[in-house]
PDB file of N, CA and C in Angstrom:
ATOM      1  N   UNK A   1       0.848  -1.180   0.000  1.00  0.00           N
ATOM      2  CA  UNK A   1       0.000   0.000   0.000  1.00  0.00           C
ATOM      3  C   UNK A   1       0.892   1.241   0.000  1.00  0.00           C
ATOM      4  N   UNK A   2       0.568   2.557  -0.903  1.00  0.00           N
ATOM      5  CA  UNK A   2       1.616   3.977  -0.832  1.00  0.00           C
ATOM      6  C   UNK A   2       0.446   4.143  -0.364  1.00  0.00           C
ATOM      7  N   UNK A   3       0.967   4.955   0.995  1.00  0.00           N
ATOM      8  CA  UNK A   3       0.308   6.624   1.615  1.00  0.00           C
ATOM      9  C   UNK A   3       0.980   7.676   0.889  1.00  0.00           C
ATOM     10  N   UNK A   4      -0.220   8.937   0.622  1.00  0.00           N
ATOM     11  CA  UNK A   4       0.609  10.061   0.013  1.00  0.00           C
ATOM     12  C   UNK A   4      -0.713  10.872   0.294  1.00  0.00           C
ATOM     13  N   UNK A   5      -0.033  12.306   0.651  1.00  0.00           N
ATOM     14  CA  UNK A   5      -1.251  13.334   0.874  1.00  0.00           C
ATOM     15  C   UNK A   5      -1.399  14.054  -0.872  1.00  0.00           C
ATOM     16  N   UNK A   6      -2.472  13.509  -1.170  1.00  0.00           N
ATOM     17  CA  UNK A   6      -2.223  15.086  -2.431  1.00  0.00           C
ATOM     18  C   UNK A   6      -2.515  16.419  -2.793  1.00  0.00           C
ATOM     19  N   UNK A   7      -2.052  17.060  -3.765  1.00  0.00           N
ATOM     20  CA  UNK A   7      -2.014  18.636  -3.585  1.00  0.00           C
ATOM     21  C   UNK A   7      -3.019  19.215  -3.437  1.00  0.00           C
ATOM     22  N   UNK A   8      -3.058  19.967  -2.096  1.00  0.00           N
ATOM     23  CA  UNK A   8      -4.657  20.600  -1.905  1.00  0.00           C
ATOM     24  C   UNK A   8      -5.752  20.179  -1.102  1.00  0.00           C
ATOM     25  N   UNK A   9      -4.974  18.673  -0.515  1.00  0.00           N
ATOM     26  CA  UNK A   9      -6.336  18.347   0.145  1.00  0.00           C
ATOM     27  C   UNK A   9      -5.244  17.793   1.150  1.00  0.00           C
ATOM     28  N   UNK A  10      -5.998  17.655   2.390  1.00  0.00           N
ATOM     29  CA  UNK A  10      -5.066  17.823   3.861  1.00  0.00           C
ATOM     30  C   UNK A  10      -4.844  16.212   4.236  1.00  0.00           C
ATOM     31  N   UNK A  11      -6.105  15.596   3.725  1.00  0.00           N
ATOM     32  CA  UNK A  11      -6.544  13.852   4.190  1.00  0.00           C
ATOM     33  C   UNK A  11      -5.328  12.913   2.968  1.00  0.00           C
ATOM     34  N   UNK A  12      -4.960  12.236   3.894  1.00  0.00           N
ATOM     35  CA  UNK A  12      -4.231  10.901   3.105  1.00  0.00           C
ATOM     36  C   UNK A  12      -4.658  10.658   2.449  1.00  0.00           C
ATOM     37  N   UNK A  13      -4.171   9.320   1.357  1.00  0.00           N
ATOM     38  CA  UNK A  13      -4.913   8.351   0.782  1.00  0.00           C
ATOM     39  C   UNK A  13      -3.853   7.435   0.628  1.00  0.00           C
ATOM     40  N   UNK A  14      -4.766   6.182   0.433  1.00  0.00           N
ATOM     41  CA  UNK A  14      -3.976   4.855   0.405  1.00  0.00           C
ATOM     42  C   UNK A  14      -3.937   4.425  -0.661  1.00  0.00           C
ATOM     43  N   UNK A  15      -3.372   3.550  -1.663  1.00  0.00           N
ATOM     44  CA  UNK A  15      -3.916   3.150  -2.761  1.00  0.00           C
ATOM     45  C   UNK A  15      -2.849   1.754  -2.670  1.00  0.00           C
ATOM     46  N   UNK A  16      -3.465   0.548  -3.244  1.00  0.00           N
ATOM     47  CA  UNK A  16      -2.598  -0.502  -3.673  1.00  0.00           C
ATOM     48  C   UNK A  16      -1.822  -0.566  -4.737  1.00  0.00           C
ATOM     49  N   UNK A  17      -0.837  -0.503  -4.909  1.00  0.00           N
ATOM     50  CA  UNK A  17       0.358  -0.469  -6.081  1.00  0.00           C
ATOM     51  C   UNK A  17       1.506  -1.463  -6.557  1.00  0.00           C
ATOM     52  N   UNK A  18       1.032  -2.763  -7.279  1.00  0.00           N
ATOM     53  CA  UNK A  18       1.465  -3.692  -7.412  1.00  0.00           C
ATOM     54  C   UNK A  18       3.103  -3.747  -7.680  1.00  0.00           C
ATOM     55  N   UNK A  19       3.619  -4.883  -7.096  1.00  0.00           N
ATOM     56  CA  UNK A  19       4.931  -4.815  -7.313  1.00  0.00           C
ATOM     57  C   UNK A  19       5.516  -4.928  -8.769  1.00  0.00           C
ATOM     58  N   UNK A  20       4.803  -5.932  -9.127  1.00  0.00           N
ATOM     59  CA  UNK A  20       4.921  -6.064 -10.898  1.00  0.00           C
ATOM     60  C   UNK A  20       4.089  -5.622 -11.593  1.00  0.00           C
ATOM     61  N   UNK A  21       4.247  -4.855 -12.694  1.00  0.00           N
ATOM     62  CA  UNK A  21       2.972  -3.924 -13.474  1.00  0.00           C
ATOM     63  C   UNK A  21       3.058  -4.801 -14.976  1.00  0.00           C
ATOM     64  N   UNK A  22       1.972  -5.174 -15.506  1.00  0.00           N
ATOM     65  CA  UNK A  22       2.282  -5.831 -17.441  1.00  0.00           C
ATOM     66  C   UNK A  22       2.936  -4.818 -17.563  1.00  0.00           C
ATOM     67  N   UNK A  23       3.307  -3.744 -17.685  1.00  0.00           N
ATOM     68  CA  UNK A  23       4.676  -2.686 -18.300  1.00  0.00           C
ATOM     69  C   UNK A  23       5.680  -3.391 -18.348  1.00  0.00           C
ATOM     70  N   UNK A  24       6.046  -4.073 -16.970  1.00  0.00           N
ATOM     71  CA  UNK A  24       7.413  -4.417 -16.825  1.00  0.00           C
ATOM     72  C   UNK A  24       7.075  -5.741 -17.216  1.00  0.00           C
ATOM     73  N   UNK A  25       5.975  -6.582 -17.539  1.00  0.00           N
ATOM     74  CA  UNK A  25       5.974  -7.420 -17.877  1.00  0.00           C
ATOM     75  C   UNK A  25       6.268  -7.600 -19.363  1.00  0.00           C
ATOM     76  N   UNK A  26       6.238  -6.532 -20.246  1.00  0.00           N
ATOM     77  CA  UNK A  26       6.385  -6.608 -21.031  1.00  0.00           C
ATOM     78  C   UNK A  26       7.682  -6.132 -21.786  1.00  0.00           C
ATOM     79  N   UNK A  27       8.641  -5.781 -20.774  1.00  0.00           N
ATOM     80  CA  UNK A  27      10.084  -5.205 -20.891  1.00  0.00           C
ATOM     81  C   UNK A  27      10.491  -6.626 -20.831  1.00  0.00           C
ATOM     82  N   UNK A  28      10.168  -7.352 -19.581  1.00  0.00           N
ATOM     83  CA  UNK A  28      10.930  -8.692 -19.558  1.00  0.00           C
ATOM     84  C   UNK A  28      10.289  -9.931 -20.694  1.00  0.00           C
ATOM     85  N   UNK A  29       9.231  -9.488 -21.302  1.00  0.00           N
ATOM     86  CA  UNK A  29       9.424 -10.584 -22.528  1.00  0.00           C
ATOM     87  C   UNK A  29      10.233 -10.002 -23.902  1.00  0.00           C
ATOM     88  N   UNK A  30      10.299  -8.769 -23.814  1.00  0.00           N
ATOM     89  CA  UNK A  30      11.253  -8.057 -25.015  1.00  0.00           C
ATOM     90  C   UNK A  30      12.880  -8.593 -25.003  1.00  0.00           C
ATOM     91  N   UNK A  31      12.972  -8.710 -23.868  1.00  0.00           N
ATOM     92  CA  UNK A  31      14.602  -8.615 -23.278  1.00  0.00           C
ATOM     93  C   UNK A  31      14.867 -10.593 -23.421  1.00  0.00           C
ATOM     94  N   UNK A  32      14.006 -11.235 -23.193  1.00  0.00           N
ATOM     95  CA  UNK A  32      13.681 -12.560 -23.253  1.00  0.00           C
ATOM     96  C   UNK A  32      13.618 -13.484 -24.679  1.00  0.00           C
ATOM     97  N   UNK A  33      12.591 -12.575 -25.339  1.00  0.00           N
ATOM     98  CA  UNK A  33      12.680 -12.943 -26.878  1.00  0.00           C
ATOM     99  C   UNK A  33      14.026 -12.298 -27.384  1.00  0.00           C
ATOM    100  N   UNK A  34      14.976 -11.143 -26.986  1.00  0.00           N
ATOM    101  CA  UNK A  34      16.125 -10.973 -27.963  1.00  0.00           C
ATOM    102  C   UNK A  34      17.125 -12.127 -27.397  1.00  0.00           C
ATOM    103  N   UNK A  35      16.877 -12.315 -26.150  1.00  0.00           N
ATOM    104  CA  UNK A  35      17.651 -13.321 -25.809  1.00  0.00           C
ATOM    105  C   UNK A  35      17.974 -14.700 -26.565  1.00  0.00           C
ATOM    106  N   UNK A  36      16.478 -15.128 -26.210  1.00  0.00           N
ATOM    107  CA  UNK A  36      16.875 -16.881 -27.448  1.00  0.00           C
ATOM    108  C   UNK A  36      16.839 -16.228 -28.655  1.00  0.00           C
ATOM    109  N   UNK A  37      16.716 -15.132 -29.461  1.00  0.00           N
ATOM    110  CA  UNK A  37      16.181 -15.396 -30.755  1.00  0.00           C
ATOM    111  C   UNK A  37      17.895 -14.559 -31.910  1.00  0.00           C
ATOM    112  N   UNK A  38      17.633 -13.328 -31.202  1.00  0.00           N
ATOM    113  CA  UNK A  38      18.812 -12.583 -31.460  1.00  0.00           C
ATOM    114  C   UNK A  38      18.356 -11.957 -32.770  1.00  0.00           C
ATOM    115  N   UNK A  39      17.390 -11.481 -32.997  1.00  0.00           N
ATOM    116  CA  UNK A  39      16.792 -11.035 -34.404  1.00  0.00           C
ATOM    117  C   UNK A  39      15.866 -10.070 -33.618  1.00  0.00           C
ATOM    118  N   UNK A  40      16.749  -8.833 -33.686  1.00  0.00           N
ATOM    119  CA  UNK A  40      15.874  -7.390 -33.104  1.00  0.00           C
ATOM    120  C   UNK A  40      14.803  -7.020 -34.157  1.00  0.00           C
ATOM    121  N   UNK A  41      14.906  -7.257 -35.812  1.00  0.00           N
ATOM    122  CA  UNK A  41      13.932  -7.027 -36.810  1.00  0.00           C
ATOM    123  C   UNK A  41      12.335  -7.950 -35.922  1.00  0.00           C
ATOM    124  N   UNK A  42      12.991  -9.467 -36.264  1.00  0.00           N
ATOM    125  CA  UNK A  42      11.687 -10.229 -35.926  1.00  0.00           C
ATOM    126  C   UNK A  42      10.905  -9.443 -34.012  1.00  0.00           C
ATOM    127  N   UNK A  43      11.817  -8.890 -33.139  1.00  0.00           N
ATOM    128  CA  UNK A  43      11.177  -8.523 -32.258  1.00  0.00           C
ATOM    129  C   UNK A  43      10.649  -7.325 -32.371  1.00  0.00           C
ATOM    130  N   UNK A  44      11.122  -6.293 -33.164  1.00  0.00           N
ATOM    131  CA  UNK A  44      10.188  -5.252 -33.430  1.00  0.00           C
ATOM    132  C   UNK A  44       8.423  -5.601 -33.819  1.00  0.00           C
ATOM    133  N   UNK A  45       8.533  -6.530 -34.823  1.00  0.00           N
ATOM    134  CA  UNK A  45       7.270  -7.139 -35.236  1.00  0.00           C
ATOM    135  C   UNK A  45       6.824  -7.775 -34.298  1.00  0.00           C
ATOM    136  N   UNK A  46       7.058  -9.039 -33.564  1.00  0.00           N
ATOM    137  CA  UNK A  46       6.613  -9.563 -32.424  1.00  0.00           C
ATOM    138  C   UNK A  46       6.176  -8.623 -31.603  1.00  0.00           C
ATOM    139  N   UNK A  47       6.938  -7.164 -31.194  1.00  0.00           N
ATOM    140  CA  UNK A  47       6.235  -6.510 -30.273  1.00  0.00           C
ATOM    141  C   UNK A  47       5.412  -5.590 -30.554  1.00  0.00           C
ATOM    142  N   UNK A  48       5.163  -5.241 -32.289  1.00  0.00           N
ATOM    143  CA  UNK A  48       4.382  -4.575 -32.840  1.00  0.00           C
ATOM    144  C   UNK A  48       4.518  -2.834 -32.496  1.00  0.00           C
ATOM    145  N   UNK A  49       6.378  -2.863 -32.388  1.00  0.00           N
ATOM    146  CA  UNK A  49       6.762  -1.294 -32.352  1.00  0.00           C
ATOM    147  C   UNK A  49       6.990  -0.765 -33.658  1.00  0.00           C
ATOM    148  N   UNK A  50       6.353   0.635 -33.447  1.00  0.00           N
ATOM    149  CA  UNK A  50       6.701   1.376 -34.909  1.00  0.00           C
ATOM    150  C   UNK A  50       8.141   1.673 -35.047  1.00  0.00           C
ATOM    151  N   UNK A  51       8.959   1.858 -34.558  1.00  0.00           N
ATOM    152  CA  UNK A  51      10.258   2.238 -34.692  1.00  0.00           C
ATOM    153  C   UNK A  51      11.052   1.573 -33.752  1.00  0.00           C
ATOM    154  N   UNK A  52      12.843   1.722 -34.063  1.00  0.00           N
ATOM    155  CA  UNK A  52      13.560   0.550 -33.413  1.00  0.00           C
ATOM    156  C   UNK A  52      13.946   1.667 -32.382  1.00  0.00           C
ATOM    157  N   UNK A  53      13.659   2.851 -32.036  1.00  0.00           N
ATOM    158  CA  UNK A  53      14.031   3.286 -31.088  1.00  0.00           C
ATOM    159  C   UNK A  53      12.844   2.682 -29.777  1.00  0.00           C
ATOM    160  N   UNK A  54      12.156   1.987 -29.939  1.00  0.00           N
ATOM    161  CA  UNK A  54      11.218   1.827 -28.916  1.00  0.00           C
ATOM    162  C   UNK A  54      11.443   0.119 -28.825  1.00  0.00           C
ATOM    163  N   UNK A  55      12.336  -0.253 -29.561  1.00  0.00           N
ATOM    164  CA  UNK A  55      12.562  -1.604 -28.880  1.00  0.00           C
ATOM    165  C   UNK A  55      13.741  -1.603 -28.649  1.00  0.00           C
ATOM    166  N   UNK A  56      14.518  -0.727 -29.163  1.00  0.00           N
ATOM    167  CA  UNK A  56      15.375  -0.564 -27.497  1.00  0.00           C
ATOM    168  C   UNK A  56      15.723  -0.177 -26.416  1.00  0.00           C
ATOM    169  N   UNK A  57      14.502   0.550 -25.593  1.00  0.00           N
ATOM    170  CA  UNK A  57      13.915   0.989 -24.661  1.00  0.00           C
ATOM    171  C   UNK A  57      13.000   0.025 -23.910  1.00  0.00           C
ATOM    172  N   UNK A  58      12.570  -0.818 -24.733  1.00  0.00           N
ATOM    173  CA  UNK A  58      11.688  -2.548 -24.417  1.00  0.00           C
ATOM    174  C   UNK A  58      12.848  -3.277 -23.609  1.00  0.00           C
ATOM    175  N   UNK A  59      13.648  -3.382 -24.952  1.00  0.00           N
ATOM    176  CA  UNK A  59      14.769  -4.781 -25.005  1.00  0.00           C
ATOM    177  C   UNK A  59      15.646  -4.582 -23.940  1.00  0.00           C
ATOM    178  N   UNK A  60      16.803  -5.415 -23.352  1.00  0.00           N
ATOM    179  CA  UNK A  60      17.983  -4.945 -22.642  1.00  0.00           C
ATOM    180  C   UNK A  60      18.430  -6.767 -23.086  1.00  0.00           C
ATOM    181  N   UNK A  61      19.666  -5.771 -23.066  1.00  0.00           N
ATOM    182  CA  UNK A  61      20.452  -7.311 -23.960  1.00  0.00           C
ATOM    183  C   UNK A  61      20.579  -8.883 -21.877  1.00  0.00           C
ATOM    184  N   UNK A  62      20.221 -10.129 -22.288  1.00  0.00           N
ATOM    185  CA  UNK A  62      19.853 -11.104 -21.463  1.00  0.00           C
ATOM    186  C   UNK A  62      21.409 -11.559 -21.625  1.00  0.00           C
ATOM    187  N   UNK A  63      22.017 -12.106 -20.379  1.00  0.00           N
ATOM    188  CA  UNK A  63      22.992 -12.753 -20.533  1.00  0.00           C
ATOM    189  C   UNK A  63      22.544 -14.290 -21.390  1.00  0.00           C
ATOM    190  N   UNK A  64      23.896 -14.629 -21.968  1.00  0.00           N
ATOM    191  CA  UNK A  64      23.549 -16.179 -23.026  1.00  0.00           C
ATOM    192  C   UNK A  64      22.763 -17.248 -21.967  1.00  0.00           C
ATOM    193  N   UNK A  65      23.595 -16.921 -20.645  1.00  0.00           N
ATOM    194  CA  UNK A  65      23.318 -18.052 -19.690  1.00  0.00           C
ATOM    195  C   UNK A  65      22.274 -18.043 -19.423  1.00  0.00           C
ATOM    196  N   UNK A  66      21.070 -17.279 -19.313  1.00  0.00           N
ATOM    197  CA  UNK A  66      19.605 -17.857 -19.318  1.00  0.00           C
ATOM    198  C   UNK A  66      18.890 -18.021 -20.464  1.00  0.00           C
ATOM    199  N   UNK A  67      19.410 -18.224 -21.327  1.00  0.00           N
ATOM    200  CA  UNK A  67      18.563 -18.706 -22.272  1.00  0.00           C
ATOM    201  C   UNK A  67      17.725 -20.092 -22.486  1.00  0.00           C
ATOM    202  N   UNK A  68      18.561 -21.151 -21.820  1.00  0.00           N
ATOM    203  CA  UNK A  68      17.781 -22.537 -21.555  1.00  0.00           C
ATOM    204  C   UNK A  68      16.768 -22.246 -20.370  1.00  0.00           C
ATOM    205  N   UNK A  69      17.238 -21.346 -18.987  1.00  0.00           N
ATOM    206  CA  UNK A  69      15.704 -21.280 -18.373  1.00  0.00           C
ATOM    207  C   UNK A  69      14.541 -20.612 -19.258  1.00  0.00           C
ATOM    208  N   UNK A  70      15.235 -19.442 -19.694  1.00  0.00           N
ATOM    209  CA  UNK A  70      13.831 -18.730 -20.664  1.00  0.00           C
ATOM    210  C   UNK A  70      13.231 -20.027 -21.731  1.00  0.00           C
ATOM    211  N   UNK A  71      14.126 -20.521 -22.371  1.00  0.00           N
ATOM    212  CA  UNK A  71      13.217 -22.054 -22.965  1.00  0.00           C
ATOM    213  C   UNK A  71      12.594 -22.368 -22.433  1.00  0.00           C
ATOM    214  N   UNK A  72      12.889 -23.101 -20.776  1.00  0.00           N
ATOM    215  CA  UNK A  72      12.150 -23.756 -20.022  1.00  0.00           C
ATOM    216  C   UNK A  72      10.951 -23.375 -19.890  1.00  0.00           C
ATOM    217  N   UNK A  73      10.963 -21.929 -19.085  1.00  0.00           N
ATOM    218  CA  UNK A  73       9.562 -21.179 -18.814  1.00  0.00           C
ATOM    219  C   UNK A  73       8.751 -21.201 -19.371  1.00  0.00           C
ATOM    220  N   UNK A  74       9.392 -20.540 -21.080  1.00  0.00           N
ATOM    221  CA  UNK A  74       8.253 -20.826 -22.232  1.00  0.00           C
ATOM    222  C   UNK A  74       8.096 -21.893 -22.669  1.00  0.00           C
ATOM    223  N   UNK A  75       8.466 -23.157 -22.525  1.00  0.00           N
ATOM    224  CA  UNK A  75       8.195 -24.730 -22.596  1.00  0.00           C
ATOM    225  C   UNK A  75       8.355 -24.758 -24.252  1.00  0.00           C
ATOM    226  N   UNK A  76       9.658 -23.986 -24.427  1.00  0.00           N
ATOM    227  CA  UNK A  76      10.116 -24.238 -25.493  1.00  0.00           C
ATOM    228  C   UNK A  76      10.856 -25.620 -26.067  1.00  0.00           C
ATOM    229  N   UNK A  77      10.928 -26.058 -26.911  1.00  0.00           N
ATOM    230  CA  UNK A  77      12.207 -26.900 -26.995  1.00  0.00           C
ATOM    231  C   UNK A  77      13.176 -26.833 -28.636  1.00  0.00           C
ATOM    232  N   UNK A  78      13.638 -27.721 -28.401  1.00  0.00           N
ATOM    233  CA  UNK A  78      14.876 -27.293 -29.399  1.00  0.00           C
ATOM    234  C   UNK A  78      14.317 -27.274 -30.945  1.00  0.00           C
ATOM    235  N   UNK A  79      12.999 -28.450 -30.832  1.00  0.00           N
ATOM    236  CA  UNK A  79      12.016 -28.825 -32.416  1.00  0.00           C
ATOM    237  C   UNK A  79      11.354 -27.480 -32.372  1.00  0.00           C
ATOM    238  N   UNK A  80      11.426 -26.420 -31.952  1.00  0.00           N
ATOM    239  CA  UNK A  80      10.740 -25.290 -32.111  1.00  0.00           C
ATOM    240  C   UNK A  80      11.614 -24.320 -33.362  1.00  0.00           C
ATOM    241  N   UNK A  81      12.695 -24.898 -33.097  1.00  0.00           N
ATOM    242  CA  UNK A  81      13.546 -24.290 -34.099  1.00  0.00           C
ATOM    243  C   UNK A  81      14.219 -22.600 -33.159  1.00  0.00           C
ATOM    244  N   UNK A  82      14.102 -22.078 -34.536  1.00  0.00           N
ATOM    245  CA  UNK A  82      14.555 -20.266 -33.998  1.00  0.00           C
ATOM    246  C   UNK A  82      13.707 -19.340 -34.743  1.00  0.00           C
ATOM    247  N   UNK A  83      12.336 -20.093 -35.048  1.00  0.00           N
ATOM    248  CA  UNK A  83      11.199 -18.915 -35.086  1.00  0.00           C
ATOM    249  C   UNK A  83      10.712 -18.256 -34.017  1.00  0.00           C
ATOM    250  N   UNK A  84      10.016 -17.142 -34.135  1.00  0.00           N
ATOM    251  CA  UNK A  84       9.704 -16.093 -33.501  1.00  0.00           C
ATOM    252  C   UNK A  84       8.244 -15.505 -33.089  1.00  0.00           C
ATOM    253  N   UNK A  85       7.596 -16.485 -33.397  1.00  0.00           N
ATOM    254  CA  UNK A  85       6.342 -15.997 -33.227  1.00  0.00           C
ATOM    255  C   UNK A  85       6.016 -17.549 -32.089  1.00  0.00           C
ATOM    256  N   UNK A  86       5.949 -16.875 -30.783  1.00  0.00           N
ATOM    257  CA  UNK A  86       6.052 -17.777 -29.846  1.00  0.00           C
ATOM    258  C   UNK A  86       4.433 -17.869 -29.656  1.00  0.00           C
ATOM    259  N   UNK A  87       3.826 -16.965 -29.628  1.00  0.00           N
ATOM    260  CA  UNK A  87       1.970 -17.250 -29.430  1.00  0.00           C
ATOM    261  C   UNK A  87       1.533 -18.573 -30.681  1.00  0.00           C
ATOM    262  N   UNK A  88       2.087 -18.933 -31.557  1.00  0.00           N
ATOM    263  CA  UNK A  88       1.438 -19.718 -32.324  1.00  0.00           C
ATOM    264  C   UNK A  88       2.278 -21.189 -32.401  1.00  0.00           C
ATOM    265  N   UNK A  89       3.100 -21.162 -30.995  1.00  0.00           N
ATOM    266  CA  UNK A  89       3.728 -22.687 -30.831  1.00  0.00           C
ATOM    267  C   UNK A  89       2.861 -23.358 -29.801  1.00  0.00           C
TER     268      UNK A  89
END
């Protein structure tokens, strides 16, 4: 929960403010897909950004070494190949 008084009015307020927001959920599948895939073109499209300045503001480069958990998670496997359109596996 944030307490915060706001401008103009004297009374608190509380509000619930999740630790993880889909925002950041969606930074960590950008950063995830450049990871196994390594094709910033195919993730622009996957993430359906108009310009590559906004997927790399998404993206942040994943060390190599998680790339078999990120498989895992997404219950990828190796017969999946190195396509990119992970919603239609």
């Amino acid at each position: 929960m944030r307490v915060w008084t706001p401008k103009g009015i004297t009374k608190e307020k509380t509000v619930f403010v999740p630790d993880v927001t889909l925002h950041d959920l969606r930074h960590t599948w950008a950063s995830w897909h450049y990871c196994l895939y390594r094709d910033i073109l195919a993730l622009k499209e996957d993430g359906e950004w108009a310009t590559m300045g906004i997927v790399a503001r998404y993206a942040k480069k994943t060390p190599d070494a998680y790339r078999e958990e990120i498989r895992a998670w997404w219950r990828l496997s190796e017969r999946h190949g190195s396509g990119t359109d992970i919603a239609a596996k």
